[in-house]
C-alpha atoms as a PDB file:
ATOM      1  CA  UNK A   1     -88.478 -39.091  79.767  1.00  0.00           C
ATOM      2  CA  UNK A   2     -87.033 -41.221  77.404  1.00  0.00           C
ATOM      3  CA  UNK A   3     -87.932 -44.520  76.433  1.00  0.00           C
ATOM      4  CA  UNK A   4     -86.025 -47.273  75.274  1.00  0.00           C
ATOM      5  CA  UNK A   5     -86.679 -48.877  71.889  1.00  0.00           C
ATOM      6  CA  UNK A   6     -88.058 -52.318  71.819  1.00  0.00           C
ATOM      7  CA  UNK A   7     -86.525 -55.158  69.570  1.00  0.00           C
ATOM      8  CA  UNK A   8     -89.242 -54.509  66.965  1.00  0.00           C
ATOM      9  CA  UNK A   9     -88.843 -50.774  66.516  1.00  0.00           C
ATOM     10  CA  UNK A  10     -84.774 -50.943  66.626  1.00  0.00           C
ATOM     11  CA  UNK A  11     -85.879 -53.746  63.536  1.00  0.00           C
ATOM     12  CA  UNK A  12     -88.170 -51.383  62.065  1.00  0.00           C
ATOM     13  CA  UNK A  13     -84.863 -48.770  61.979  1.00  0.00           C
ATOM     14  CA  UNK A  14     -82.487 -51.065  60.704  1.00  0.00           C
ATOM     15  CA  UNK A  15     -84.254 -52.086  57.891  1.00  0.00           C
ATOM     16  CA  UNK A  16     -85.024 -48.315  57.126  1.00  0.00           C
ATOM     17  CA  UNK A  17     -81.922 -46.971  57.382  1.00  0.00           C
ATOM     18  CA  UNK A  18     -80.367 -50.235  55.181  1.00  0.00           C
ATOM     19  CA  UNK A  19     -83.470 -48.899  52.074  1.00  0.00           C
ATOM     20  CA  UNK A  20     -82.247 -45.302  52.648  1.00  0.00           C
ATOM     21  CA  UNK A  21     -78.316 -46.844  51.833  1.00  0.00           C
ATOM     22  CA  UNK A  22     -79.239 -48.746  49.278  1.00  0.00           C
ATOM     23  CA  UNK A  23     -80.615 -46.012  47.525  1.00  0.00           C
ATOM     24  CA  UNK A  24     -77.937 -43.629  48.404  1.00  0.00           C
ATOM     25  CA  UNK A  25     -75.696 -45.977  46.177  1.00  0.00           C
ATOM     26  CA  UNK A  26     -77.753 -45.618  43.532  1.00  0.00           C
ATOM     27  CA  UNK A  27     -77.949 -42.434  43.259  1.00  0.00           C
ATOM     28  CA  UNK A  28     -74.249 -42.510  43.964  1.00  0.00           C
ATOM     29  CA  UNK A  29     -73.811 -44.617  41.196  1.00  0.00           C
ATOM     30  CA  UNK A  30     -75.948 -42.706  38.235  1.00  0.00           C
ATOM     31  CA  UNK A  31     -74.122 -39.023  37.611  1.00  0.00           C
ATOM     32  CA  UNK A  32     -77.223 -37.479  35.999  1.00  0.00           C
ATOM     33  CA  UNK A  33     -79.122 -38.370  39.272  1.00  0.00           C
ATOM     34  CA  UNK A  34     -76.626 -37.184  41.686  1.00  0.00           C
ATOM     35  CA  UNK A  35     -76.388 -33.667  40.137  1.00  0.00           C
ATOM     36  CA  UNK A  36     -79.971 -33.065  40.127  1.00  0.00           C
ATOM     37  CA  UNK A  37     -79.934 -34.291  43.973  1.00  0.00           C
ATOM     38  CA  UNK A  38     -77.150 -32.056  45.095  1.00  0.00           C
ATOM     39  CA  UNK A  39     -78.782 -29.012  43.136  1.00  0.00           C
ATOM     40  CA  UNK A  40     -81.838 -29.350  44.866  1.00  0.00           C
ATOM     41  CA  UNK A  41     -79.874 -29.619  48.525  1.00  0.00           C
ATOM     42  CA  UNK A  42     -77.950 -26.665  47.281  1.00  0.00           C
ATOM     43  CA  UNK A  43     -81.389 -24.737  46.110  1.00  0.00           C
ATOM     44  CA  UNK A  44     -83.200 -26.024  49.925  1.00  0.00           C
ATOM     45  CA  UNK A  45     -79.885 -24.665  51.282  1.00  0.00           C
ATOM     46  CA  UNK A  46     -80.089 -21.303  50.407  1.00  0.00           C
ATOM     47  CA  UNK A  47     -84.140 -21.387  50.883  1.00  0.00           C
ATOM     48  CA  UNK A  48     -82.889 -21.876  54.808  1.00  0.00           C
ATOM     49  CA  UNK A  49     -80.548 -19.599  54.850  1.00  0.00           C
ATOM     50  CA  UNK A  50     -82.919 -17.135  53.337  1.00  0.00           C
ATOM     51  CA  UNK A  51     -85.190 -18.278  56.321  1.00  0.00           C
ATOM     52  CA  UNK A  52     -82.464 -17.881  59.080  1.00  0.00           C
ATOM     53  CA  UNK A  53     -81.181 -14.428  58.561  1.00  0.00           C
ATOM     54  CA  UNK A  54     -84.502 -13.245  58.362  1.00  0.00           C
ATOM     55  CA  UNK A  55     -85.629 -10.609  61.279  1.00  0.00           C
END
């Protein structure tokens, strides 16, 4: 059953998701940064993969 989110936790979320932006853009913004972050989602992507065609 699902429950609706009160005024406090949709808050909570806003203000969460605005940190997780504003950080994004800095990371956006620094070229050093966003090449380490993209090798390590390239690196956790083939870790899944790895994990997924597994038997």
């Amino acid at each position: 059953m699902l429950v609706s989110k009160s005024d406090e936790d949709k808050k909570w979320q806003a203000e969460c998701d605005m940190r997780t932006l504003m950080e994004a853009k800095k990371i956006e913004s620094d070229p050093k940064r966003l090449k380490a972050a993209q090798a390590m989602a390239k690196e956790k992507m083939m870790e899944a993969a790895k994990v997924a065609s597994e038997d």
